[in-house]
N, C-alpha and C. Protein backbone atom coordinates (compact mmCIF):
# COMPACT_ATOMS: atom_id res chain seq x y z
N UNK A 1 24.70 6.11 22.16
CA UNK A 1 25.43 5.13 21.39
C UNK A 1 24.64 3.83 21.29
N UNK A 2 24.50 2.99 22.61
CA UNK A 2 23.32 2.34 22.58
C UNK A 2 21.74 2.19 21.57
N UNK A 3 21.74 3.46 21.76
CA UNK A 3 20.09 3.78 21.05
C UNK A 3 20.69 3.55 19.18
N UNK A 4 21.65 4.08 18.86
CA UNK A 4 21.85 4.28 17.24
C UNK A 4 22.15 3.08 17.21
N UNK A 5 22.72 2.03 18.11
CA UNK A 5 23.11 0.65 17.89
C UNK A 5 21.85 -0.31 17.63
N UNK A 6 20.55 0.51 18.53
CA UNK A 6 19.32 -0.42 18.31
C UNK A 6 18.87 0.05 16.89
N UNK A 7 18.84 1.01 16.63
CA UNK A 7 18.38 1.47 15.46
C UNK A 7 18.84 0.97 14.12
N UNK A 8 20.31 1.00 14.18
CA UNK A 8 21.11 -0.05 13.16
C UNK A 8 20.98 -1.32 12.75
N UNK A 9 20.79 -1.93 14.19
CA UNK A 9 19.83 -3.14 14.28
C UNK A 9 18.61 -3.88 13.65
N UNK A 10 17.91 -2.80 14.14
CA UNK A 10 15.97 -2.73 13.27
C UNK A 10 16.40 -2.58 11.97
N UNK A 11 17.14 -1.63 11.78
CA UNK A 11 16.93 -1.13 9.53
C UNK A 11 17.66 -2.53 9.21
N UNK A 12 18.58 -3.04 9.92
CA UNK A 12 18.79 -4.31 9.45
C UNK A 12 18.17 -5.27 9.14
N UNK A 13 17.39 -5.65 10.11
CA UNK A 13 16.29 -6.63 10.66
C UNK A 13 15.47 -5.99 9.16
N UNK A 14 14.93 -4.85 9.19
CA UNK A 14 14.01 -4.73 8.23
C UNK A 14 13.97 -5.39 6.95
N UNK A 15 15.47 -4.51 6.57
CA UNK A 15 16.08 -4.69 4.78
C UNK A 15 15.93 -6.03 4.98
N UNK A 16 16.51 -7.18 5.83
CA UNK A 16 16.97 -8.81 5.97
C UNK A 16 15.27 -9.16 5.57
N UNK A 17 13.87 -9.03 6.19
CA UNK A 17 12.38 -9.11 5.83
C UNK A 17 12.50 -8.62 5.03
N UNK A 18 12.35 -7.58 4.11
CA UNK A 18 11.88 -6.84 2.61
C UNK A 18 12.87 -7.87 1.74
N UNK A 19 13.91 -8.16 1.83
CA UNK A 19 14.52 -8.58 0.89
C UNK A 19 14.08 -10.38 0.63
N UNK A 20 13.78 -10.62 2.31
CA UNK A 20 13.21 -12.73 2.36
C UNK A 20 11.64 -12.28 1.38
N UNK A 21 11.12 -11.05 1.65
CA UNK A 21 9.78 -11.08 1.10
C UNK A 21 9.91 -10.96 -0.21
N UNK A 22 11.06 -9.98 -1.07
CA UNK A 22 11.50 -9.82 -2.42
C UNK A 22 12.01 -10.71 -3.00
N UNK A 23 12.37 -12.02 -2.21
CA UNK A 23 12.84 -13.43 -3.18
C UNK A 23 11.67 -14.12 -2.75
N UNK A 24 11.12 -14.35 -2.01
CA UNK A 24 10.14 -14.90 -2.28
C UNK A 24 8.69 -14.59 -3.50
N UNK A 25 9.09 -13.25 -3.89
CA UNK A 25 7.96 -13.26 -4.65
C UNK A 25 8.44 -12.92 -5.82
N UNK A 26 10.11 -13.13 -5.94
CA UNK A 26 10.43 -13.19 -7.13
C UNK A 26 10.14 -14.40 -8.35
N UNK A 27 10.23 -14.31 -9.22
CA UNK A 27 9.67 -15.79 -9.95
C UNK A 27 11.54 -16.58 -10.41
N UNK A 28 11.34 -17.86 -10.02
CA UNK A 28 12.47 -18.35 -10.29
C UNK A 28 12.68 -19.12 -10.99
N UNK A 29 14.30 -19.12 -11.76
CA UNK A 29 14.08 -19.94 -13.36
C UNK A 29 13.63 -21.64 -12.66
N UNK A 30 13.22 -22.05 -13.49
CA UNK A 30 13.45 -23.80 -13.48
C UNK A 30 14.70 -24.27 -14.22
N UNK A 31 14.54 -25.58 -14.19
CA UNK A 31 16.13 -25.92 -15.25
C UNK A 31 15.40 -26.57 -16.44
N UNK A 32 14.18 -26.72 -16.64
CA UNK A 32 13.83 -27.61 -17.56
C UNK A 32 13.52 -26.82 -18.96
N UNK A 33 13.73 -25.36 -18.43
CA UNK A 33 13.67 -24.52 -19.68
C UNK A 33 11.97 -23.94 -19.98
N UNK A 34 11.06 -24.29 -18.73
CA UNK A 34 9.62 -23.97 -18.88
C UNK A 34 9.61 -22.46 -18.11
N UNK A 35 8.96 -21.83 -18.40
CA UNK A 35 8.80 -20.53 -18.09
C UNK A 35 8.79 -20.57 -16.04
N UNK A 36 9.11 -18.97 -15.72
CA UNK A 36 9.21 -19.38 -14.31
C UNK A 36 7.54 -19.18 -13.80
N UNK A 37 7.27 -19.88 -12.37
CA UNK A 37 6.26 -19.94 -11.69
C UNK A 37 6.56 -18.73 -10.96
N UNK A 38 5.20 -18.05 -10.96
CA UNK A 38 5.08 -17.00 -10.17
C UNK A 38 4.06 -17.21 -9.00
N UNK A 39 4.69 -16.96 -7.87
CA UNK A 39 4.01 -17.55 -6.52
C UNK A 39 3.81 -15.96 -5.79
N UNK A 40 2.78 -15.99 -6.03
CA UNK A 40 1.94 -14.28 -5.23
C UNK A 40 1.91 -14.66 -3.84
N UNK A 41 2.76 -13.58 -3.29
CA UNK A 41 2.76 -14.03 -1.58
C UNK A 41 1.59 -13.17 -0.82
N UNK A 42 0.68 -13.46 -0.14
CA UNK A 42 -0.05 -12.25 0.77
C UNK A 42 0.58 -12.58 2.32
N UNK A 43 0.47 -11.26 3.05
CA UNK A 43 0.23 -11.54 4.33
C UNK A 43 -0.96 -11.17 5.18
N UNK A 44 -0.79 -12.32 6.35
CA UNK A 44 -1.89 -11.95 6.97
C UNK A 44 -1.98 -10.73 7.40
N UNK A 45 -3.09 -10.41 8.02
CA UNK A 45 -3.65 -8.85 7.90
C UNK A 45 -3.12 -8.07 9.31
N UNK A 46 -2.78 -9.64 10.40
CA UNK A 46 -1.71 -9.30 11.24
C UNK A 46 -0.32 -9.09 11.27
N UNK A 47 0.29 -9.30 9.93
CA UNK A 47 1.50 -9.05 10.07
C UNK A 47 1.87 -7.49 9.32
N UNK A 48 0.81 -7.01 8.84
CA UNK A 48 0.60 -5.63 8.09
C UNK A 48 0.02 -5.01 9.52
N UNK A 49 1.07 -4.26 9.99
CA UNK A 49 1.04 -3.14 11.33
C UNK A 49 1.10 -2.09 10.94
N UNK A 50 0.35 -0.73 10.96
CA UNK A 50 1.01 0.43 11.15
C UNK A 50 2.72 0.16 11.39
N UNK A 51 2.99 -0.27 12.62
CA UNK A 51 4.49 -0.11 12.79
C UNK A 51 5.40 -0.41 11.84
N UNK A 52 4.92 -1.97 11.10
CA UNK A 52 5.27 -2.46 9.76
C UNK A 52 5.95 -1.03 8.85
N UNK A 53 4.81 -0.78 8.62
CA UNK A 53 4.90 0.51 7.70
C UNK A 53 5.80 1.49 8.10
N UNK A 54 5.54 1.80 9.47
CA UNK A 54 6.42 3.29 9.94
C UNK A 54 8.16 2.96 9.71
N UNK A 55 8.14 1.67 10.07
CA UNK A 55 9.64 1.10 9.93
C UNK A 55 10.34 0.88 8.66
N UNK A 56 9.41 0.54 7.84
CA UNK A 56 10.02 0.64 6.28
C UNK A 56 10.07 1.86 5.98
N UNK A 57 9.37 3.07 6.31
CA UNK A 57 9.04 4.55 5.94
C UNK A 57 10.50 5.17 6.65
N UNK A 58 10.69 4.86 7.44
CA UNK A 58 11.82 5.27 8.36
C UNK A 58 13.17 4.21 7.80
N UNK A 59 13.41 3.63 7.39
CA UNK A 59 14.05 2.66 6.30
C UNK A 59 14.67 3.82 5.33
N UNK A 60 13.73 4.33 4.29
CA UNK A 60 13.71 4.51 3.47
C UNK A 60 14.44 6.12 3.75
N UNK A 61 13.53 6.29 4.46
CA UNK A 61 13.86 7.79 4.92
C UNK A 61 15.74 7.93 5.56
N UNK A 62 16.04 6.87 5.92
CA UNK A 62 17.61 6.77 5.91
C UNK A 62 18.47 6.57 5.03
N UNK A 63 17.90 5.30 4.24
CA UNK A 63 18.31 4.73 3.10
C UNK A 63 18.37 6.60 1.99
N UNK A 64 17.96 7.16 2.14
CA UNK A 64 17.58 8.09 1.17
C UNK A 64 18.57 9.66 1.31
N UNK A 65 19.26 9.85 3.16
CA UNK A 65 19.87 10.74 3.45
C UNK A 65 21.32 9.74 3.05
N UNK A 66 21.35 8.39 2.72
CA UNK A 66 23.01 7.92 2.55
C UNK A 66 22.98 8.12 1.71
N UNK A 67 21.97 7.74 0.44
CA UNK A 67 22.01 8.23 -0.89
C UNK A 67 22.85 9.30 -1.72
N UNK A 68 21.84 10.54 -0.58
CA UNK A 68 22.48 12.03 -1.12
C UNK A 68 24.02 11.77 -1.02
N UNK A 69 24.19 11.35 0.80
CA UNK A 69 25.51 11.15 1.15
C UNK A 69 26.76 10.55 0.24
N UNK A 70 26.25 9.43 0.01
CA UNK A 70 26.79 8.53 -1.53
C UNK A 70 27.11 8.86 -2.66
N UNK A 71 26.13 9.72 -3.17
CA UNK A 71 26.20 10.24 -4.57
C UNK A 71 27.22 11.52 -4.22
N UNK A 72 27.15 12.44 -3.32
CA UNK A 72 28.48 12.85 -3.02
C UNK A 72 29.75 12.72 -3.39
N UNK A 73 30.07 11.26 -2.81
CA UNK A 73 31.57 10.94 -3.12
C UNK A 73 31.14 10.32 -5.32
N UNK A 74 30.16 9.92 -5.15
CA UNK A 74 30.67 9.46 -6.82
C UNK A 74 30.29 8.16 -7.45
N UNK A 75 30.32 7.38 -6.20
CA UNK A 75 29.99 5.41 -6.08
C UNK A 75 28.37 5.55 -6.63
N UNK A 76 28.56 5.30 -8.07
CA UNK A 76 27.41 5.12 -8.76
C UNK A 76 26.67 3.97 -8.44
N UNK A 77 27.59 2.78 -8.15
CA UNK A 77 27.09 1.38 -8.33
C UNK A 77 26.15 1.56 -6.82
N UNK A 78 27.16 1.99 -5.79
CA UNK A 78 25.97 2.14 -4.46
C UNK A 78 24.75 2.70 -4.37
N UNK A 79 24.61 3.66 -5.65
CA UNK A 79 23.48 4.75 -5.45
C UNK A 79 22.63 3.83 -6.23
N UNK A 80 23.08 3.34 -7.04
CA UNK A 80 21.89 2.37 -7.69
C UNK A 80 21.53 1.43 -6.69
N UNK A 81 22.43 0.44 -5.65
CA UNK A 81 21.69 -0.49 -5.24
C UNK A 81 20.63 0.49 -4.12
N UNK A 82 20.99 1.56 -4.06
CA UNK A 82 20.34 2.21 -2.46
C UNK A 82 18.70 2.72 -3.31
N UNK A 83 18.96 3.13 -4.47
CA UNK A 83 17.68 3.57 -5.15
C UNK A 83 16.67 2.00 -5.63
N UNK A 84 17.15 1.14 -6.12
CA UNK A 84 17.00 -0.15 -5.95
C UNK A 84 15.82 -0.58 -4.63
N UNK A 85 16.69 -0.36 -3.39
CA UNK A 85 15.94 -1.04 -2.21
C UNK A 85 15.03 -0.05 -1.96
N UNK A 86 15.17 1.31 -2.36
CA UNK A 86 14.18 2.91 -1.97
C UNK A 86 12.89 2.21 -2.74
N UNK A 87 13.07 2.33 -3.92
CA UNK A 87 12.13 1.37 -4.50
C UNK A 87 11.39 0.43 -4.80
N UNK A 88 12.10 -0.85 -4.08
CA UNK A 88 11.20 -1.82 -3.88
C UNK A 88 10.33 -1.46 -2.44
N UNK A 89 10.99 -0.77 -1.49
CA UNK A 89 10.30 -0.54 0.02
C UNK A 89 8.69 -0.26 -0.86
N UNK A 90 9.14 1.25 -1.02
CA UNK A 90 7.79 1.72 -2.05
C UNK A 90 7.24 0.76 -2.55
N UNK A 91 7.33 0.47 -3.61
CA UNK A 91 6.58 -0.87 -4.15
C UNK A 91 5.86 -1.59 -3.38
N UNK A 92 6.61 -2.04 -2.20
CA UNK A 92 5.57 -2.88 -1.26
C UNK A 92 4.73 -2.49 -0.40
N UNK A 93 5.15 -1.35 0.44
CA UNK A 93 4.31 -0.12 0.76
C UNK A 93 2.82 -0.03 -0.34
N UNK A 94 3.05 0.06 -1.72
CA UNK A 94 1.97 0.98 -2.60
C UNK A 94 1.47 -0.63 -2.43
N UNK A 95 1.93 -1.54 -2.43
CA UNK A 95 1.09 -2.86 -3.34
C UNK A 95 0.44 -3.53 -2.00
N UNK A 96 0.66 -3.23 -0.43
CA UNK A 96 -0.12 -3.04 0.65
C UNK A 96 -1.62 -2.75 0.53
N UNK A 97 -1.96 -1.58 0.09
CA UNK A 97 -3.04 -1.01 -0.34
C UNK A 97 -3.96 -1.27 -1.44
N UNK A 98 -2.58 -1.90 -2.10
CA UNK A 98 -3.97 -2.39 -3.97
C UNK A 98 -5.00 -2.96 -3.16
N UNK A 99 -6.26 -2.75 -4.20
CA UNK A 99 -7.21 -3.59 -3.82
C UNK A 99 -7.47 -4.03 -5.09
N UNK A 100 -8.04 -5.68 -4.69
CA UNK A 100 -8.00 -6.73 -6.10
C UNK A 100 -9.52 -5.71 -6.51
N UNK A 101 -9.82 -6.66 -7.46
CA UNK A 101 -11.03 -6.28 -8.54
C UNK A 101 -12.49 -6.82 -7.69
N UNK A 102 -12.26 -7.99 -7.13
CA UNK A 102 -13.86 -7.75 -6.63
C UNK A 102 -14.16 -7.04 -5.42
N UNK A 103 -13.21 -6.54 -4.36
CA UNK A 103 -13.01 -6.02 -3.42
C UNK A 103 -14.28 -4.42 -4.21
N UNK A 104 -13.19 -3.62 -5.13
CA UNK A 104 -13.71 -2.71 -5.89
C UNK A 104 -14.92 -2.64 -6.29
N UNK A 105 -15.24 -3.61 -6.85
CA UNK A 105 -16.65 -3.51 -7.56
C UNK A 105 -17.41 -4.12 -5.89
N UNK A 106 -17.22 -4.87 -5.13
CA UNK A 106 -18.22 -4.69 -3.89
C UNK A 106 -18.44 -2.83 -3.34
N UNK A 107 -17.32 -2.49 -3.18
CA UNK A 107 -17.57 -1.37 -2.93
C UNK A 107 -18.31 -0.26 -3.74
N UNK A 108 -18.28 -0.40 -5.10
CA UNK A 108 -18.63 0.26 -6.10
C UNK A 108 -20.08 -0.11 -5.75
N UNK A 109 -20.57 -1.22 -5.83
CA UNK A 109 -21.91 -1.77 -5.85
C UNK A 109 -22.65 -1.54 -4.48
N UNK A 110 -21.76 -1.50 -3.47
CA UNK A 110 -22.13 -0.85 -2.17
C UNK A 110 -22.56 0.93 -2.12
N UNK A 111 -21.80 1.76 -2.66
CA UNK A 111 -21.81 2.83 -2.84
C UNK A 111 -23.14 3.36 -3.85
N UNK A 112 -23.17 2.39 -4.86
CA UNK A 112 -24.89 2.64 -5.68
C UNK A 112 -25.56 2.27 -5.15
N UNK A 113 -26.14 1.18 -4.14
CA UNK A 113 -27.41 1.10 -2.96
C UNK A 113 -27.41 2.19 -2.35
N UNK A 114 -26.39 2.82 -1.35
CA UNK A 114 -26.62 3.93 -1.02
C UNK A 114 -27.23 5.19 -1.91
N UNK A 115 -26.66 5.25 -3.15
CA UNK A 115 -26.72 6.52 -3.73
C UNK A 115 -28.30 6.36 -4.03
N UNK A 116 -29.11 5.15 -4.38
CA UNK A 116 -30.59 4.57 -4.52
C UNK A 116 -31.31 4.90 -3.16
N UNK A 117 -30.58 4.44 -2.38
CA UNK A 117 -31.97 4.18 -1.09
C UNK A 117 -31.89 6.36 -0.86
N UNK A 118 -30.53 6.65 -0.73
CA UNK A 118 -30.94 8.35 -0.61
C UNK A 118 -31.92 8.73 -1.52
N UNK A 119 -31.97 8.51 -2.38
CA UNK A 119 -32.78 9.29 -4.21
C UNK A 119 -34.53 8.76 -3.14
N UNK A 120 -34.44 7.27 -2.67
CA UNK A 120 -35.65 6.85 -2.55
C UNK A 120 -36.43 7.77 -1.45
N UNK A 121 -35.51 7.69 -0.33
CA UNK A 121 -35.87 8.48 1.13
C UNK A 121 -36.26 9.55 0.93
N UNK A 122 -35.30 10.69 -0.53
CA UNK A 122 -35.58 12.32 -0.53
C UNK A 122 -37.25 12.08 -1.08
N UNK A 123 -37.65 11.09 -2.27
CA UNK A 123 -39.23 10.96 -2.77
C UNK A 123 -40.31 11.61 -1.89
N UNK A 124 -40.26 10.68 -0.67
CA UNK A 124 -41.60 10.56 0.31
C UNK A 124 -41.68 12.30 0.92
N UNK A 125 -39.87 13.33 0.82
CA UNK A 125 -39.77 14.44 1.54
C UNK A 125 -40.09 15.16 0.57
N UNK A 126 -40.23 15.00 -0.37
CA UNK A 126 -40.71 16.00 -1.54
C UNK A 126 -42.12 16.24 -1.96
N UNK A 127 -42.86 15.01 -1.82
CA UNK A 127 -44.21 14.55 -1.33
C UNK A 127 -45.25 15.41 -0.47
N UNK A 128 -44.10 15.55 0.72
CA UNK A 128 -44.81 16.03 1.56
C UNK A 128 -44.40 17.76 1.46
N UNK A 129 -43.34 18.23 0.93
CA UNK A 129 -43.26 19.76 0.67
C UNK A 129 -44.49 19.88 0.02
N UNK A 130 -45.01 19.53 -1.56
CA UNK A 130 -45.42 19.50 -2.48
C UNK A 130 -47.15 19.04 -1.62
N UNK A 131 -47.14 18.63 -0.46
CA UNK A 131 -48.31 18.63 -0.03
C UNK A 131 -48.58 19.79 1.07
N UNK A 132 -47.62 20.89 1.41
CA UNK A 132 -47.83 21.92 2.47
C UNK A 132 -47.98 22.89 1.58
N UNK A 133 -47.32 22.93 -0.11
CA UNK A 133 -47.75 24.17 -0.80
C UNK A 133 -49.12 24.09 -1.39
N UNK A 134 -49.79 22.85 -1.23
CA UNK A 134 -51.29 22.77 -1.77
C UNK A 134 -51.53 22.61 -0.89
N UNK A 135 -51.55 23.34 0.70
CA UNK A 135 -52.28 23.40 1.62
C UNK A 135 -52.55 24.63 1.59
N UNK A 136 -51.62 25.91 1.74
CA UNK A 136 -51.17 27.02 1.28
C UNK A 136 -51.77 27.44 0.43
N UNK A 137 -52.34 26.95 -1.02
CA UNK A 137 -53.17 27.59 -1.91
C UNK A 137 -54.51 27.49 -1.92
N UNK A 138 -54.85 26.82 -0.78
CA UNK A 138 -56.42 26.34 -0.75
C UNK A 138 -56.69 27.92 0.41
């Protein structure tokens, strides 16, 4: 009883973070009638845990057996907000992982030095095959 009480607890605790992180990076009207500011939140690279993750995954993974449960009785409006939060979890989960554009092209540009210096290294080994079969014909 205890243990499902801690557990109730945490998915709470969780949804209460996903949702401070989902208004915060929502864009909000102004009153002056100028378009809204959009404020891109990152976190530090310490607050992105494995556990982070396992806990929203396990979130979701509940959030997803009330669902079925839900849609059961009929309460459309609940199944939407429950597919709603299934979805943003995801979302933040997938948008964890984006990597911006120069991140990419470092790596891209990292990955063609390598693919160069191999092409260069095999040269000097081909060299020397190409010098044991004209040893061979003499």
């Amino acid at each position: 009883m205890m243990e499902m009480l801690v557990q109730i607890l945490s998915l709470a605790v969780m949804t209460a973070v996903i949702v401070c992180m989902y208004l915060q990076r929502k864009p909000k009207k102004r009153r002056n009638g100028e378009p809204p500011l959009i404020v891109d939140v990152e976190l530090a690279e310490e607050d992105v845990t494995p556990t982070l993750i396992q806990e929203l995954m396990a979130c979701n993974l509940a959030m997803k057996r009330r669902l079925i449960a839900v849609a059961e009785t009929g309460n459309t409006d609940e199944c939407e907000e429950l597919q709603r939060r299934i979805m943003q979890n995801n979302q933040f989960i997938i948008d964890l992982f984006q990597y911006d554009g120069k991140l990419k092209d470092m790596m891209k540009s990292n990955q063609d030095m390598e693919h160069k210096k191999a092409d260069n290294d095999n040269i000097p080994e081909l060299k020397k095959v190409i010098g044991r079969q004209q040893r061979l014909d003499v």
